[in-house]
Structures are given as structure tokens and as C-alpha cells.
C-alpha atoms as a PDB file:
ATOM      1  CA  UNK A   1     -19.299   2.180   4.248  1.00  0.00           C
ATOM      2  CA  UNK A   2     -19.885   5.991   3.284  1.00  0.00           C
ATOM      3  CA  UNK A   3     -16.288   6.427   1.911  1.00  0.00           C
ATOM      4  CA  UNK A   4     -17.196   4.185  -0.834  1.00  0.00           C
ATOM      5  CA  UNK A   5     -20.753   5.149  -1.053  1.00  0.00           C
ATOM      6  CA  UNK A   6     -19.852   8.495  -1.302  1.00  0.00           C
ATOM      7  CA  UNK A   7     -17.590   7.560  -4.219  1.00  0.00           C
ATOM      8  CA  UNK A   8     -20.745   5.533  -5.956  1.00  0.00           C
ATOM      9  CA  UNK A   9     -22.555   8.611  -5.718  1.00  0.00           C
ATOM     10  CA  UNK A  10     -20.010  10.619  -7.121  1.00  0.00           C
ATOM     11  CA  UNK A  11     -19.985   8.152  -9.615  1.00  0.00           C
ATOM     12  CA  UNK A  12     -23.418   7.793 -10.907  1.00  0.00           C
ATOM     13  CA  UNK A  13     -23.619  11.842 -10.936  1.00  0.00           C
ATOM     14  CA  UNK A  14     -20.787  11.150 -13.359  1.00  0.00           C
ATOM     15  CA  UNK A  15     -22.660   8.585 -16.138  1.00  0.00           C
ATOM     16  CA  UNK A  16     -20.945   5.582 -14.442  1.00  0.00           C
ATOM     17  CA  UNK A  17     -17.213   5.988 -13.805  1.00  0.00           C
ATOM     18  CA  UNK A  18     -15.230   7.342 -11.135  1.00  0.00           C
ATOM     19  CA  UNK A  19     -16.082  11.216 -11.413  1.00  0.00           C
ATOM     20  CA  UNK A  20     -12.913  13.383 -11.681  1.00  0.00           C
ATOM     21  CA  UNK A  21     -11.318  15.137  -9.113  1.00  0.00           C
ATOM     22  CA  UNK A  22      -8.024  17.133  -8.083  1.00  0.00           C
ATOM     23  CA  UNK A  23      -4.937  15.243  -8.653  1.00  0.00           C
ATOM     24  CA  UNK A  24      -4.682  12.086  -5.903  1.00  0.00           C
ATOM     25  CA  UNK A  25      -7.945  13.342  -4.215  1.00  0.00           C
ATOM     26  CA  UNK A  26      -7.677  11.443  -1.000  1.00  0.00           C
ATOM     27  CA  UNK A  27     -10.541  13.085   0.946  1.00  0.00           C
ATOM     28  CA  UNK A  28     -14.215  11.594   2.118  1.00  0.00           C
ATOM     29  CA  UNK A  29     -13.189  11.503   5.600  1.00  0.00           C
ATOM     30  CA  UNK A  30     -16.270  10.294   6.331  1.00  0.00           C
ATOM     31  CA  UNK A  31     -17.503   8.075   9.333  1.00  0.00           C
ATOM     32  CA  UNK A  32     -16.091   4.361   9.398  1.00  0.00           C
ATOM     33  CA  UNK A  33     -17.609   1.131   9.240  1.00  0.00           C
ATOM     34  CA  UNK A  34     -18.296  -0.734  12.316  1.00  0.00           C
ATOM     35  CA  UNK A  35     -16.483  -3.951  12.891  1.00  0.00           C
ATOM     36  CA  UNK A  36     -14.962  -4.566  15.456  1.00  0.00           C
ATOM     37  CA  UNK A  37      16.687  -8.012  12.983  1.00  0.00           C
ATOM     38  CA  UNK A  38      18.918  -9.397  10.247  1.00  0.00           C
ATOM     39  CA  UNK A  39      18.778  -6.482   7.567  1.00  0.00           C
ATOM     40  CA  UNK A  40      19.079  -7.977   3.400  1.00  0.00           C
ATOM     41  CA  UNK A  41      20.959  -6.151   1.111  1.00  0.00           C
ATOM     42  CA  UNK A  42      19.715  -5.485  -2.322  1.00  0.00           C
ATOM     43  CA  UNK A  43      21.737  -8.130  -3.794  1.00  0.00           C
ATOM     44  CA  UNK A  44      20.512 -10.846  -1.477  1.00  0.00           C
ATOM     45  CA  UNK A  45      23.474 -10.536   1.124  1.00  0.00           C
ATOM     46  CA  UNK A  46      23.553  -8.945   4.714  1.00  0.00           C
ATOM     47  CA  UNK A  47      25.155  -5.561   3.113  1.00  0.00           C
ATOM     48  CA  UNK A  48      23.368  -2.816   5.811  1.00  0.00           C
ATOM     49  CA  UNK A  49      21.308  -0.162   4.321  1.00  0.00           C
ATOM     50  CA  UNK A  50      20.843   0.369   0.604  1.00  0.00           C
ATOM     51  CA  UNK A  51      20.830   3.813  -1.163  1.00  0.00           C
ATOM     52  CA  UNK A  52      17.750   4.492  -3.017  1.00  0.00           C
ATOM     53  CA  UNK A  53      18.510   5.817  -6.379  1.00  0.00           C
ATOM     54  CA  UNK A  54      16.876   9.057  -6.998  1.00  0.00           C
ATOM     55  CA  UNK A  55      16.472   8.940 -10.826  1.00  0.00           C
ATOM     56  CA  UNK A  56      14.894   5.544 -10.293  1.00  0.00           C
ATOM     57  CA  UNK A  57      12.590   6.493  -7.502  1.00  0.00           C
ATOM     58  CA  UNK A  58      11.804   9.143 -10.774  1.00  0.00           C
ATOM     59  CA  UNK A  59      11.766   6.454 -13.445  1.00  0.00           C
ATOM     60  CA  UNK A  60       8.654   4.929 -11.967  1.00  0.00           C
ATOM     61  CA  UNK A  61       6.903   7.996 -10.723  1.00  0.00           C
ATOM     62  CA  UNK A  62       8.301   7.582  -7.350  1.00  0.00           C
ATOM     63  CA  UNK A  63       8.597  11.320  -5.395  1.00  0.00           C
ATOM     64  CA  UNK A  64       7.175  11.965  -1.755  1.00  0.00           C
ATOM     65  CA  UNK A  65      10.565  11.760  -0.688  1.00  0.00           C
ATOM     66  CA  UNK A  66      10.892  14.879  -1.920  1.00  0.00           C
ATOM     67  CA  UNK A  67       9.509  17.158   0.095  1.00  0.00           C
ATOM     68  CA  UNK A  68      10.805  20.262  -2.366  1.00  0.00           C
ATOM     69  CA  UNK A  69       8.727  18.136  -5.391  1.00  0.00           C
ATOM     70  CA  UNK A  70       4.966  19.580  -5.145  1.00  0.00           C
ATOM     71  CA  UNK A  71       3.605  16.183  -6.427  1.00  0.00           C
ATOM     72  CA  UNK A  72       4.376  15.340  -2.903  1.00  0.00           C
ATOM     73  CA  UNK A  73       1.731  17.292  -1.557  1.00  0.00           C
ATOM     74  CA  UNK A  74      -0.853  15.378  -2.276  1.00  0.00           C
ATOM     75  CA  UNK A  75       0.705  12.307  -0.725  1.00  0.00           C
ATOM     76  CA  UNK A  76       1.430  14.392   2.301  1.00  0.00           C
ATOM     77  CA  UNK A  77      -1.983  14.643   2.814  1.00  0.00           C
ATOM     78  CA  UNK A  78      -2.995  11.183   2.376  1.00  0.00           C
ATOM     79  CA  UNK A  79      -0.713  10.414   4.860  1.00  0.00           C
ATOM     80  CA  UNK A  80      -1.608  12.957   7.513  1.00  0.00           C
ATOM     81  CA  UNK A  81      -5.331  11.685   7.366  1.00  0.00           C
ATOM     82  CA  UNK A  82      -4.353   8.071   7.336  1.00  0.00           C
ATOM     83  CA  UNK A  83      -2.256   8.831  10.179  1.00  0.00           C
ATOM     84  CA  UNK A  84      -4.726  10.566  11.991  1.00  0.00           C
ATOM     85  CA  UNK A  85      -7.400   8.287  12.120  1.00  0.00           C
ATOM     86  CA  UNK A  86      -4.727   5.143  12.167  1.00  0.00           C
ATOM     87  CA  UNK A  87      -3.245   6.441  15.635  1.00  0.00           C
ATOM     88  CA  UNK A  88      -6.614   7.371  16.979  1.00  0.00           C
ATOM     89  CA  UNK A  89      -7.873   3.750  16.527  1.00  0.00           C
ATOM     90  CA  UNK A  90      -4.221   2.377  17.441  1.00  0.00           C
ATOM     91  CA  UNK A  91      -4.301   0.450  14.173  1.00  0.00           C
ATOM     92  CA  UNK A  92      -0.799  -0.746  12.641  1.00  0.00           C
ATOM     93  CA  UNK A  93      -1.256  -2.657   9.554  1.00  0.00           C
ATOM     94  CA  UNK A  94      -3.070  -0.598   6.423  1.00  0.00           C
ATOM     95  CA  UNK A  95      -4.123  -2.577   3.849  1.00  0.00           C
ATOM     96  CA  UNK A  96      -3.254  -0.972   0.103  1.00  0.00           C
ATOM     97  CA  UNK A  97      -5.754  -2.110  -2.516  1.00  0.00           C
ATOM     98  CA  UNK A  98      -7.397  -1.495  -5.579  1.00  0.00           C
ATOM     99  CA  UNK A  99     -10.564  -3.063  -7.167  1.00  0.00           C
ATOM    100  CA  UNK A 100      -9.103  -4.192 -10.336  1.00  0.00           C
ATOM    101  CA  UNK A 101      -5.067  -4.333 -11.319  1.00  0.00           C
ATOM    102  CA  UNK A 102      -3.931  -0.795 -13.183  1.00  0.00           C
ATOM    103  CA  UNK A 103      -5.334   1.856 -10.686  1.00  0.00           C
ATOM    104  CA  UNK A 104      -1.883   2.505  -9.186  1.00  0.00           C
ATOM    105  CA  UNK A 105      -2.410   1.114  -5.470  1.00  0.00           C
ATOM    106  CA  UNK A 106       1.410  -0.169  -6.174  1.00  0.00           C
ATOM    107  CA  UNK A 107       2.549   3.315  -6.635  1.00  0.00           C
ATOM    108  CA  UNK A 108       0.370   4.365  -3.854  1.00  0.00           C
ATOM    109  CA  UNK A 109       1.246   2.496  -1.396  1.00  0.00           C
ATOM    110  CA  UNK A 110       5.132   3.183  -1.876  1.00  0.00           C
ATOM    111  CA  UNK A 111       4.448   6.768  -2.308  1.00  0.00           C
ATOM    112  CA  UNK A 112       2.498   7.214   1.053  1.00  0.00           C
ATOM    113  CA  UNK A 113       5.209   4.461   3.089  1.00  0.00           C
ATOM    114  CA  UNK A 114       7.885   7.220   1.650  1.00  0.00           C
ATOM    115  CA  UNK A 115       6.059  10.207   2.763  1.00  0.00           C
ATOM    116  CA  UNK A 116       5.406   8.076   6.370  1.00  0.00           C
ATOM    117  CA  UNK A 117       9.223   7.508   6.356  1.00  0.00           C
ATOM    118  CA  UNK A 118      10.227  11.700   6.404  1.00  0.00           C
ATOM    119  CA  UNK A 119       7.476  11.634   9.500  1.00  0.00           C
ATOM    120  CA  UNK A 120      10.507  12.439  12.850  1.00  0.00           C
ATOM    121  CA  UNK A 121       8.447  10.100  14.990  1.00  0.00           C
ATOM    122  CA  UNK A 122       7.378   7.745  12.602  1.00  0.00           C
ATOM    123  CA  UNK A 123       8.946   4.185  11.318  1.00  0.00           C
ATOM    124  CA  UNK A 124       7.610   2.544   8.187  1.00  0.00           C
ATOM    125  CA  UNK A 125       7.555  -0.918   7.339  1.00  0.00           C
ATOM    126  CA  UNK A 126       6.430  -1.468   3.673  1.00  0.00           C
ATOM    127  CA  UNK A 127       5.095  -5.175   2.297  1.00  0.00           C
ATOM    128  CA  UNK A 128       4.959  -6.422  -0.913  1.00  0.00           C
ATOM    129  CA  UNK A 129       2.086  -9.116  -0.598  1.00  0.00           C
ATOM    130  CA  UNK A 130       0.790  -8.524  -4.167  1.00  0.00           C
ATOM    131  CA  UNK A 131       2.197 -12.357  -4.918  1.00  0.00           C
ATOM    132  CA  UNK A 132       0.582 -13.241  -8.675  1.00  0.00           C
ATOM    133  CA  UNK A 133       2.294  -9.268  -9.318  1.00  0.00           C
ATOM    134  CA  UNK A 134       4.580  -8.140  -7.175  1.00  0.00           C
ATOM    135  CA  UNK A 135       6.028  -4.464  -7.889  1.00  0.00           C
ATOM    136  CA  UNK A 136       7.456  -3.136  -5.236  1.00  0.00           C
ATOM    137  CA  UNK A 137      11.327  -4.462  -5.025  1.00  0.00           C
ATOM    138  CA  UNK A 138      11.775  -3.563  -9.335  1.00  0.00           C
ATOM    139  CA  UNK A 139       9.843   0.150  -8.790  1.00  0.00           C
ATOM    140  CA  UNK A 140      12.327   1.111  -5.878  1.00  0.00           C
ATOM    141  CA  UNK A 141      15.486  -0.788  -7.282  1.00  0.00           C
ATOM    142  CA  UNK A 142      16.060  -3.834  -5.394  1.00  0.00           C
ATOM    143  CA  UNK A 143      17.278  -7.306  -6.110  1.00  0.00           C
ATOM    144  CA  UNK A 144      16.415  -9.344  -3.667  1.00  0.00           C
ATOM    145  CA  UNK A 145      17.352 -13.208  -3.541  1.00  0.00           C
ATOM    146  CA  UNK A 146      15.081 -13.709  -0.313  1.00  0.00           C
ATOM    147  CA  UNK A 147      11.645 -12.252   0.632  1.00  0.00           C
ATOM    148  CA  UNK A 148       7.999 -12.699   1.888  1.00  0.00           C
ATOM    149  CA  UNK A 149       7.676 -15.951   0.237  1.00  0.00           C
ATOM    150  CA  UNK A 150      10.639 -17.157   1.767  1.00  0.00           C
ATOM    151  CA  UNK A 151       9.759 -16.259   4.958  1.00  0.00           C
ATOM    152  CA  UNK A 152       6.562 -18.464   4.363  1.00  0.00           C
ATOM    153  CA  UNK A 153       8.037 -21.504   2.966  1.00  0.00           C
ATOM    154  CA  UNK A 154      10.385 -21.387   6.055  1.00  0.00           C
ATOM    155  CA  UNK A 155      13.374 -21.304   3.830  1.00  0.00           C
ATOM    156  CA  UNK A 156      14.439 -18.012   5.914  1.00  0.00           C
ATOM    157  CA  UNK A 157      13.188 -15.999   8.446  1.00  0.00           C
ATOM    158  CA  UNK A 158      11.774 -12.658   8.779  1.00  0.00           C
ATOM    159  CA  UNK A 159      14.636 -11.254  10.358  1.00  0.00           C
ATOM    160  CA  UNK A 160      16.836 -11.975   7.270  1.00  0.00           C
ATOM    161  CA  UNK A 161      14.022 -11.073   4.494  1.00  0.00           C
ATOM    162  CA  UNK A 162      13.788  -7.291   5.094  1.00  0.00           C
ATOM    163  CA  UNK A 163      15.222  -4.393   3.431  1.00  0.00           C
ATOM    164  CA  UNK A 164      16.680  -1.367   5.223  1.00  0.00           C
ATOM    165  CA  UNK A 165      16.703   1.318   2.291  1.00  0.00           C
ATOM    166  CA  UNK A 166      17.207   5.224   2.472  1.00  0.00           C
ATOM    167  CA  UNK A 167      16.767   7.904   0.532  1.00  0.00           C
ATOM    168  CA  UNK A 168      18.353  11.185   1.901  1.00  0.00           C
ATOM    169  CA  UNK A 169      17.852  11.325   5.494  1.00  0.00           C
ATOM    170  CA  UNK A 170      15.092   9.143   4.987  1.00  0.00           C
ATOM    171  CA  UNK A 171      14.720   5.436   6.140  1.00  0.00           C
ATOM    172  CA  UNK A 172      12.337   2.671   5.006  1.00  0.00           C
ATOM    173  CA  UNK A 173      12.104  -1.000   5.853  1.00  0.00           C
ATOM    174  CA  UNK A 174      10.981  -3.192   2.781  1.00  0.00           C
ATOM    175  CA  UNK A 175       9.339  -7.146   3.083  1.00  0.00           C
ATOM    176  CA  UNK A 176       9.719  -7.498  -0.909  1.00  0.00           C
ATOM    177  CA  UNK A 177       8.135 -10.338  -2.539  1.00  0.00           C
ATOM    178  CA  UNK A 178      11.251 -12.001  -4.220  1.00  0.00           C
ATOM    179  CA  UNK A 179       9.353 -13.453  -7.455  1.00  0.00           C
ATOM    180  CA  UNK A 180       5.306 -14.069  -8.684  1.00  0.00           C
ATOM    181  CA  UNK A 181       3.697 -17.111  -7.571  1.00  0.00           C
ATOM    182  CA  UNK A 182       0.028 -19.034  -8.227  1.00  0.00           C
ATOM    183  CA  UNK A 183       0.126 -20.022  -4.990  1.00  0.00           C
ATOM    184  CA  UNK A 184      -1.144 -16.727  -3.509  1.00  0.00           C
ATOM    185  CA  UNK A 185      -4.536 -17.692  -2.248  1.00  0.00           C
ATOM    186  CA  UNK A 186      -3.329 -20.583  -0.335  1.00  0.00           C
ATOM    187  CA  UNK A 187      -0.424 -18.610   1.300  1.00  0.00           C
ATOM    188  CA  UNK A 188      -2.996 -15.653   2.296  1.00  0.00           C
ATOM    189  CA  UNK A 189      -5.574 -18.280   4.003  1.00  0.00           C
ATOM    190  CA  UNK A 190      -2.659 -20.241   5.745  1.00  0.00           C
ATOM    191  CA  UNK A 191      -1.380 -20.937   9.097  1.00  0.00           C
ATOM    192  CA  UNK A 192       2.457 -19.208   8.067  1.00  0.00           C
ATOM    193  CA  UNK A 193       0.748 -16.344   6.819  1.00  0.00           C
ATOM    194  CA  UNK A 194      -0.973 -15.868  10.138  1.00  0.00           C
ATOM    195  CA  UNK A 195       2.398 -16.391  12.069  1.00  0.00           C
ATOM    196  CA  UNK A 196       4.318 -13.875   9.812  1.00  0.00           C
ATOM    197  CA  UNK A 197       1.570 -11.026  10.583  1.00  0.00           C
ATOM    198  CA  UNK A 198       1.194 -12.174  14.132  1.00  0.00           C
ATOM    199  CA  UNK A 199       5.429 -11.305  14.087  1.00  0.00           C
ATOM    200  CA  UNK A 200       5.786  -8.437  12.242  1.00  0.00           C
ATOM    201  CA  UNK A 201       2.709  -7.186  14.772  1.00  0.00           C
ATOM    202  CA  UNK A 202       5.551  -8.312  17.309  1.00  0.00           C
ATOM    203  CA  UNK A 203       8.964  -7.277  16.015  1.00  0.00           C
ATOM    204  CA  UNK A 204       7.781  -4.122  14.234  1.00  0.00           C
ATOM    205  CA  UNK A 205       5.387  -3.028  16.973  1.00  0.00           C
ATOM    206  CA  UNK A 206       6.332   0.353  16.734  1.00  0.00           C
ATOM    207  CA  UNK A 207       6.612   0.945  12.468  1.00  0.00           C
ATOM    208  CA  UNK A 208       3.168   1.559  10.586  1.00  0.00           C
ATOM    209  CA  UNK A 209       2.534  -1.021   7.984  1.00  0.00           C
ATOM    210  CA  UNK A 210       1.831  -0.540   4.712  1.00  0.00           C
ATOM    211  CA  UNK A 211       0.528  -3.932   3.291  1.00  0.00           C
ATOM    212  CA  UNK A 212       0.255  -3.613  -1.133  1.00  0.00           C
ATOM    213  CA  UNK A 213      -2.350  -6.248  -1.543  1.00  0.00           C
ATOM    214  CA  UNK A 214      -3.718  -7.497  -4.705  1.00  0.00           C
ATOM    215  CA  UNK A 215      -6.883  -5.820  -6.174  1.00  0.00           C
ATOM    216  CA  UNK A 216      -9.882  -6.978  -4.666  1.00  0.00           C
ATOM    217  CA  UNK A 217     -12.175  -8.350  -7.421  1.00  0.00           C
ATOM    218  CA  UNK A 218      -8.797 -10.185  -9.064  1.00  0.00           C
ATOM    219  CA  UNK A 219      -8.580 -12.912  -6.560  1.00  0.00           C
ATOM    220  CA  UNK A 220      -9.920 -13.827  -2.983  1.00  0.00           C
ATOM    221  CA  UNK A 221      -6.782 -12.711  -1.679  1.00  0.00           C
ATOM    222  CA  UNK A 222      -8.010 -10.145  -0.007  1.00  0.00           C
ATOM    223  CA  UNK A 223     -11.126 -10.889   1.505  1.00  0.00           C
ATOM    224  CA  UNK A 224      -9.443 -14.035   2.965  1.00  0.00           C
ATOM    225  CA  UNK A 225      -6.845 -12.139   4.673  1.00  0.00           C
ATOM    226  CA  UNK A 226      -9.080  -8.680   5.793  1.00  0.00           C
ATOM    227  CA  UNK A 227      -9.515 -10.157   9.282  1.00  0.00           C
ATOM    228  CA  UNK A 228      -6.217 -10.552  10.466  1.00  0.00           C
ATOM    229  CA  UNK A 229      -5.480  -6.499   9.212  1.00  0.00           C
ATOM    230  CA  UNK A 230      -6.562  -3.139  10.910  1.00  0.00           C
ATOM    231  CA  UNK A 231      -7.831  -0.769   7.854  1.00  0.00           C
ATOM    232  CA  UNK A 232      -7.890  -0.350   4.714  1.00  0.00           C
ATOM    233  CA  UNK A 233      -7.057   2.334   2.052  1.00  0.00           C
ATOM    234  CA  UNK A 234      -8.681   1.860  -1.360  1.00  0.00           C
ATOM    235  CA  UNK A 235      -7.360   3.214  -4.631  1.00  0.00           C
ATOM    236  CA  UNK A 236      -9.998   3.553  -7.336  1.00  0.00           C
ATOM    237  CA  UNK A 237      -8.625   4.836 -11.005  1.00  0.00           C
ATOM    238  CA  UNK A 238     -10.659   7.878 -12.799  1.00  0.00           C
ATOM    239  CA  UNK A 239     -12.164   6.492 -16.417  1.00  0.00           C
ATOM    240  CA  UNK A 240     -11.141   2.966 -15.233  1.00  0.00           C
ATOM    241  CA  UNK A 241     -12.903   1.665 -12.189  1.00  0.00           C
ATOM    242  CA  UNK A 242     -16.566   1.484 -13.263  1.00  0.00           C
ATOM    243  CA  UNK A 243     -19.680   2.215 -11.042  1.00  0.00           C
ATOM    244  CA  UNK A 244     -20.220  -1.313 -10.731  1.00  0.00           C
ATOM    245  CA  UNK A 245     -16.284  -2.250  -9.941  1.00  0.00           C
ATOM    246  CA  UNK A 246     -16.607   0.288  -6.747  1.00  0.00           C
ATOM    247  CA  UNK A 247     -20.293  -1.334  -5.628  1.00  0.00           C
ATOM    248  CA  UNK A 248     -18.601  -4.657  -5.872  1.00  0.00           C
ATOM    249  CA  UNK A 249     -15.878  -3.532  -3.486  1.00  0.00           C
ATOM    250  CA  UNK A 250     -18.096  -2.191  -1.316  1.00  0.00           C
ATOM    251  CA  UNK A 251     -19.786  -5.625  -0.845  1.00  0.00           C
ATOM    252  CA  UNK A 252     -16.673  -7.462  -0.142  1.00  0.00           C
ATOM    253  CA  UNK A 253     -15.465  -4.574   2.563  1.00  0.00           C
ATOM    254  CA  UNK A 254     -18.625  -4.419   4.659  1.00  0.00           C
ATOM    255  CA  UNK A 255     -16.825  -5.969   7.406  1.00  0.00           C
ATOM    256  CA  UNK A 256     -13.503  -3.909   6.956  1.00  0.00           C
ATOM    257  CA  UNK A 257     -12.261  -0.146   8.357  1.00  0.00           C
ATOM    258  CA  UNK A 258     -11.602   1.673   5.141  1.00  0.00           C
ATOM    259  CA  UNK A 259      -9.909   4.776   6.232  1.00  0.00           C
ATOM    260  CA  UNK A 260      -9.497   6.612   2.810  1.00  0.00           C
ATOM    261  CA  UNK A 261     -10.800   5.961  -0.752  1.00  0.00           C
ATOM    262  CA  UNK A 262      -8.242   7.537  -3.211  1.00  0.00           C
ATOM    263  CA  UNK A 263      -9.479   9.035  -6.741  1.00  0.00           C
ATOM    264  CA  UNK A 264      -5.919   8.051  -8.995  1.00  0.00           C
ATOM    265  CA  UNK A 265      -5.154   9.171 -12.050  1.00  0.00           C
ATOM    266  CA  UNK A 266      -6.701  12.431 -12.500  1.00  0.00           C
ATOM    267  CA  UNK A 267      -6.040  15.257 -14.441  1.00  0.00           C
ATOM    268  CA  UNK A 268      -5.016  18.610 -13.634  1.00  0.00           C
ATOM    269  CA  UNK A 269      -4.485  20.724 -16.550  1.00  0.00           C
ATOM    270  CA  UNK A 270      -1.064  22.832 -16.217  1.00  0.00           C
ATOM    271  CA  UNK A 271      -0.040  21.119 -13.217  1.00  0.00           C
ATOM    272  CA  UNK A 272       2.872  18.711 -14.303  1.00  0.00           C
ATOM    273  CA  UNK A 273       0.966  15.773 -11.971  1.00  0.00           C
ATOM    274  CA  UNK A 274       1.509  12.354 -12.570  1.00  0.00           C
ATOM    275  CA  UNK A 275      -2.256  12.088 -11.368  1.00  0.00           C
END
């Protein structure tokens, strides 16, 4: 795992927290580890694409659809190295995930599916399966009466649960999760969840998805569900995620392909980042 043990080193050179870097650093690209359509509108009804609205995308710190907005960049380069390695290995589904909640792997993941989405040859599919918090469908500006857990209680199907959204030129298609549930280990170690990823591998064969999971040392969710996904990208937080937070993480990802580890929530002195 020398992404993450890179960042533990970083980290004890540091007195114990995530050391500093430039804003979003998403480098260590670093060898990995070795293991082997119905279309919902934002209201709930079949009403075609919805409009993204640009001062909410703003609101919640939402931008790499901007390509003129420099707090893009960084994002851009996140996803040019995920994509890299991702397409190398043929991998579809990426994993978003943080070791403990507040690091931003929300914001993350929703910033790099938008900067995936102004990719020419690229599709994006982007999945809220953060069920005990899910963020995604409020941060963008969607109501949506049916969703993930809908799809998995069989009270719809998957067809009908996605979100076609744009922004610009831009298109992104959005699983939300419709509402919070305590449920959410259960439904990650079932036999429906392991249908739905087996059909979105089918019926979105040729969109990269971006999967915002639940922060690892919250819940089991994750480790329960690691073996049915290709990589993962984890999101640590400078001055919160603690030496021993990242170590933890490590432990629990030994059998996982973490592509990236992300430094959030830097700061740059001058430069107007969020990060």
C-alpha cells in the first residue's frame, strides 16, 4: 500500500497529522497493491434532463465544471491520473472514501465525476451510496422521490432511479440516495446490492463510476462491499485525519487497488482555494 504509507510517512515527519500540501494534492502515484434507461427528473417524475444550477453548484463549493474557474485545476488532475491508471487496468467502478466523516470525499467525488463529465470520450455515472449520510442529490440540487434505496427494496428499478443532469455542455448521470437509512450495512453485504452493481457493470458498461461511500472507520460499509469494486480513491483531511486514522485505513485496504490518496483541505495562502 505505498500511497498510504507514503502519506503515514508524511505524516509522522509532520508530529502526527496529515502534513500539508498544495491545495487538493492528489499525487503519490506510487505502485499499487496487489490483489487481484428510464431517466428521473428532479422532482421524482420522468421530466428528461435537469439543468444544474450554477450558483448552487457554487453554494456548496461545487466548480470543475468550470473549466475557466482555476480551482478546477486541481480536480483536472485528479482526474487525469485516476483516469490513467483506471483505463490501463480496465477498471470501471472507483470507490470515493474517506477515513472518518468531514474530510470532503462528498465534495470530491462530485467534483472529479464533473470534471470526468467535460472528458469528449468519457461518460460518468455518479452514486450516492453514503446511506446513514447521503449528500450528493441536496449539494447538486435535486429532489428526488426515487433512488438507490429504491432500487434495492425493489420498489423501482434502476432504469427509473437515475438522474440525467447537465451543466453547460456538460452531462452527468446521478444514482442519488433518496433519504438516510440504518439499514446501510445490511444493504452493502446483500444479495440486491450485488445485483444492482452486477447491472450498472451491465447497463453502464461504457460510463466510469464514481461510487461516494461512507468513511471507512465509521461503519463496515466499506470493507464489506471492497470486493465487488475495482479501486479506490481515498480522501484524507489536513489537521483532521490523524496518523493513526490513515494506519487504520491502511489495514482495512490491504486487499484493495487504491489509485490516489488525496490531501483535502489545505491551505494556500493568496490563492482563493476552497482547499
Amino acid at each position: 500500500m505505498e500511497h498510504i504509507r507514503q502519506a503515514v510517512e508524511l505524516a509522522k515527519a509532520r508530529g502526527g497529522t496529515m502534513a500539508q500540501q498544495p491545495a487538493l494534492s492528489p499525487g503519490l502515484d506510487l505502485p499499487r497493491s496487489n490483489i487481484g434507461i428510464g431517466i428521473n427528473g428532479g422532482d421524482g417524475s420522468n421530466s428528461g434532463t435537469i439543468a444544474l444550477d450554477p450558483d448552487q453548484l457554487e453554494s456548496m463549493r461545487i466548480i470543475s465544471h468550470n473549466v475557466m474557474d482555476r480551482r478546477s485545476k486541481p480536480y483536472d488532475m485528479l482526474r487525469t491520473q485516476v483516469l490513467r491508471t483506471m483505463d490501463q487496468q480496465k477498471w470501471q467502478l472507483l470507490a470515493v472514501t474517506s477515513p472518518t466523516p468531514g474530510c470532503g470525499k462528498t465534495l470530491t467525488a462530485i467534483n472529479l465525476a464533473l470534471s470526468i463529465a467535460r472528458q469528449p470520450e468519457k461518460s460518468v455515472l455518479l452514486v450516492d451510496m453514503d446511506f446513514g449520510r447521503p449528500k450528493i442529490a441536496t449539494s447538486i440540487g435535486l429532489n428526488c422521490e426515487h433512488g438507490i434505496l429504491s432500487v434495492l427494496e425493489g420498489r423501482t428499478v434502476l432504469s427509473e432511479a437515475v438522474v440525467q443532469t447537465r451543466i453547460g455542455n456538460n452531462q452527468m448521470t446521478v444514482l442519488p440516495c433518496e433519504t438516510s437509512t440504518s439499514f446501510s450495512s445490511e444493504w452493502m453485504a446483500s444479495r440486491e446490492m450485488a445485483s444492482l452493481i452486477q447491472a450498472i457493470r451491465r447497463d453502464y458498461g461504457s460510463h466510469v463510476v464514481v461510487l461516494d461511500m461512507p468513511p471507512i472507520l465509521a461503519t463496515d460499509d466499506v470493507i464489506s462491499i471492497l470486493p465487488q469494486l475495482d479501486c479506490v480513491l481515498l480522501v484524507a483531511a489536513v489537521g483532521m485525519s490523524t496518523l493513526s486514522d490513515v494506519e487504520q485505513c491502511s489495514k482495512h485496504l490491504q486487499s484493495a487497488e487504491v489509485v490516489r490518496v488525496v490531501l483535502n483541505k489545505t491551505a494556500e495562502k493568496g490563492a482563493g482555494y476552497y482547499y
